[in-house]
N, C-alpha and C. Protein backbone atom coordinates (compact mmCIF):
# COMPACT_ATOMS: atom_id res chain seq x y z
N UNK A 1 -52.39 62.23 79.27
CA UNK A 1 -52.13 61.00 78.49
C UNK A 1 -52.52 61.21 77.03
N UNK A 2 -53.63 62.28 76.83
CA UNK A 2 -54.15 62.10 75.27
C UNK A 2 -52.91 62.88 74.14
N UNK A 3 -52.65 63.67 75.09
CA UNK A 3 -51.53 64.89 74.59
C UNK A 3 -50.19 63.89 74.09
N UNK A 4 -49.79 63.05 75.10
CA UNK A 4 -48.51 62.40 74.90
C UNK A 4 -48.66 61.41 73.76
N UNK A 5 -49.98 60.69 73.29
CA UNK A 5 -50.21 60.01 72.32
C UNK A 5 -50.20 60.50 71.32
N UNK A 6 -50.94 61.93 71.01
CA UNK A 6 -50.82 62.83 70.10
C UNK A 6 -49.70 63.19 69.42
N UNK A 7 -48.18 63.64 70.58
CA UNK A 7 -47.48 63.42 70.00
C UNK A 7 -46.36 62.42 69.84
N UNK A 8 -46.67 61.44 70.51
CA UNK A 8 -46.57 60.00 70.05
C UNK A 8 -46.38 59.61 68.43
N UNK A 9 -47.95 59.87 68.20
CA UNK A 9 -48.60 59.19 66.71
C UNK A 9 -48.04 60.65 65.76
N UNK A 10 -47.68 62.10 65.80
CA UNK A 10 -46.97 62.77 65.27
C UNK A 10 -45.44 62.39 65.42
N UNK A 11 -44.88 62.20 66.50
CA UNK A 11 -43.33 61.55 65.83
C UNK A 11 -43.54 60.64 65.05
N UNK A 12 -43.94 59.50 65.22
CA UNK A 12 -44.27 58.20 64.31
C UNK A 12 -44.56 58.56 63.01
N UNK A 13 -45.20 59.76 62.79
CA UNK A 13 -45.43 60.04 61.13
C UNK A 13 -44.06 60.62 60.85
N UNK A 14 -43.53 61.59 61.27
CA UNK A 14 -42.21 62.07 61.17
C UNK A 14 -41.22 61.45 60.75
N UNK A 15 -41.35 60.17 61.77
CA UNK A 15 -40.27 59.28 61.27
C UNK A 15 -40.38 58.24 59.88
N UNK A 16 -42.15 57.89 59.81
CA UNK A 16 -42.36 57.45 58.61
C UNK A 16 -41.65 58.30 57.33
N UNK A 17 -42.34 59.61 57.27
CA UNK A 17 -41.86 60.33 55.98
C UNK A 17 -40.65 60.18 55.72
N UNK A 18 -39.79 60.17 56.97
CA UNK A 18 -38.14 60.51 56.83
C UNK A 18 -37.57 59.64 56.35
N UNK A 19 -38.26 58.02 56.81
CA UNK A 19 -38.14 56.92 55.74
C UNK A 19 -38.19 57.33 54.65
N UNK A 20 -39.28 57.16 54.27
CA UNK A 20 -39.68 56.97 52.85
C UNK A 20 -39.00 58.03 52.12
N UNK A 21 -38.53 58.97 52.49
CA UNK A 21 -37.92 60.10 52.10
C UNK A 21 -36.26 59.61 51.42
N UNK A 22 -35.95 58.59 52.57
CA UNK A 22 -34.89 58.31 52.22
C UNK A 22 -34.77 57.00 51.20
N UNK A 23 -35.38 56.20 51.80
CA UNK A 23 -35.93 55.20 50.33
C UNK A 23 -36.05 55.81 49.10
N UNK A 24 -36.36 56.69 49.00
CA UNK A 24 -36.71 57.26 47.56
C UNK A 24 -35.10 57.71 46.79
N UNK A 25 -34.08 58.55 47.68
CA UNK A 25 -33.57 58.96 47.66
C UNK A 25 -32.29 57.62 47.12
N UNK A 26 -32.21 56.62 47.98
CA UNK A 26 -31.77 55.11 47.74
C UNK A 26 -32.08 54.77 46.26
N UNK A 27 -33.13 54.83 45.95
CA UNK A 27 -33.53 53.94 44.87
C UNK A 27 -33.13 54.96 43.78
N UNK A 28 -33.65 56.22 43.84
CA UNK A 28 -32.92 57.58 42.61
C UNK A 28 -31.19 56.92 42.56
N UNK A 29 -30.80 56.89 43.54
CA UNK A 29 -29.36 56.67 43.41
C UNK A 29 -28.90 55.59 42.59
N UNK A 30 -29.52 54.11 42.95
CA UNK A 30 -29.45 52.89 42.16
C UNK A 30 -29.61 52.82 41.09
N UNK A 31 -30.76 54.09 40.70
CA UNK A 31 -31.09 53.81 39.19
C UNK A 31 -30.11 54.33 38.29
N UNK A 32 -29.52 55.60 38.94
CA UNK A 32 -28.36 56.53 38.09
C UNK A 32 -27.27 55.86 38.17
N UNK A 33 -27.07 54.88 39.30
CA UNK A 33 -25.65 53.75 39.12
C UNK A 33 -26.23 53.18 38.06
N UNK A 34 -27.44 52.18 38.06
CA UNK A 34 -27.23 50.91 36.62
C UNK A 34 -27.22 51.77 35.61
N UNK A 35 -27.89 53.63 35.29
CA UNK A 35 -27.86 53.85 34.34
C UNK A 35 -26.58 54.04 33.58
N UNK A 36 -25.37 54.39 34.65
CA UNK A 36 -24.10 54.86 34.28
C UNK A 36 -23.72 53.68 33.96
N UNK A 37 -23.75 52.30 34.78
CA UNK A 37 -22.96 51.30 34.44
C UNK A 37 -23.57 50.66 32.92
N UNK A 38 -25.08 50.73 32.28
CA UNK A 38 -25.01 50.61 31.15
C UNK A 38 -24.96 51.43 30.33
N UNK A 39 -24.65 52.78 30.54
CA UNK A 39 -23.54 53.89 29.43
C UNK A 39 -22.40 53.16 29.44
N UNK A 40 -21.63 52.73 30.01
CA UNK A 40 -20.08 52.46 29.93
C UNK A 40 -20.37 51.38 29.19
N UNK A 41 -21.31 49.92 29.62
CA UNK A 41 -20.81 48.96 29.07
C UNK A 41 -21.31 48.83 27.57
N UNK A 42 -22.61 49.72 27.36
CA UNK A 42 -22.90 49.98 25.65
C UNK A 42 -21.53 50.88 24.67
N UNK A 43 -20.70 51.94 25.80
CA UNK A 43 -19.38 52.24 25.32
C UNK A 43 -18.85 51.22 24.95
N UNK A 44 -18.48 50.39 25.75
CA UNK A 44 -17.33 49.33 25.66
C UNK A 44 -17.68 48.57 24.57
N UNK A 45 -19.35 48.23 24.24
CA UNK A 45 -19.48 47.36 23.16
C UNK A 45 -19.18 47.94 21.96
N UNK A 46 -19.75 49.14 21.71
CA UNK A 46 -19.05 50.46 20.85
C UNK A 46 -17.59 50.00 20.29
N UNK A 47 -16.80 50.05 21.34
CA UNK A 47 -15.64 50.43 21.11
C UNK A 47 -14.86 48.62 20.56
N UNK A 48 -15.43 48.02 21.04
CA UNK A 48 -15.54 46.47 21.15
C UNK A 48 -15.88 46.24 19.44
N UNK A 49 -16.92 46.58 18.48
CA UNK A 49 -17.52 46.18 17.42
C UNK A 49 -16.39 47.19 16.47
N UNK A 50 -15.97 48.57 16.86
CA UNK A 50 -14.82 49.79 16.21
C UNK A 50 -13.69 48.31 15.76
N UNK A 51 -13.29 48.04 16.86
CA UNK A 51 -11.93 47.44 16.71
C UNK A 51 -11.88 46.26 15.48
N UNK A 52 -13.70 45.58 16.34
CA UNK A 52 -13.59 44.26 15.27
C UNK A 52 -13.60 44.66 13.97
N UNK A 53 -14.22 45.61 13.97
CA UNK A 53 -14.28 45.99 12.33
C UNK A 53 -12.67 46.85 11.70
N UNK A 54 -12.00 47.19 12.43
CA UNK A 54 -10.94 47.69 11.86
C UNK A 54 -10.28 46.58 11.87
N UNK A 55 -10.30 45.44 12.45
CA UNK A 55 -9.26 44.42 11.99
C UNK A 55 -10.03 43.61 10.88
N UNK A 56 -11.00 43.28 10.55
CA UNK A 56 -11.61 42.97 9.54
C UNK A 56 -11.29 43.72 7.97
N UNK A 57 -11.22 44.75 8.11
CA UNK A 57 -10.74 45.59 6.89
C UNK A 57 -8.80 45.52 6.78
N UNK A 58 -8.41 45.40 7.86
CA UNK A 58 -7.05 44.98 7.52
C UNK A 58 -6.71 43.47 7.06
C-alpha cells in the first residue's frame, strides 16, 4: 500500500507540472497574439494619420 501511494503522489506531481507547463505555454501564446494585434492596429493608426495628413496638404 505505501509503494502504490508513493506512486500515486508521483503521478499527481507529473500531472501538476504538465499543467502548469502548459499554462505557461497558453499564456506565452496570448501575449504574442495581443502583441501582434497591437503591431497591426498602431500600423493602421500609422497609416490612418499618413492619409489624414496627405489630404490636408491637398
Amino acid at each position: 500500500m505505501d509503494n502504490f501511494s508513493l506512486l500515486n503522489t508521483l503521478l499527481q506531481l507529473i500531472i501538476l507540472i504538465v499543467v502548469v507547463y502548459i499554462v505557461i505555454i497558453i499564456i506565452k501564446k496570448v501575449r504574442l497574439f495581443a502583441a501582434n494585434n497591437l503591431y497591426i492596429s498602431n500600423k493602421k493608426i500609422e497609416e490612418l494619420e499618413q492619409r489624414i495628413s496627405n489630404l490636408e496638404k491637398k
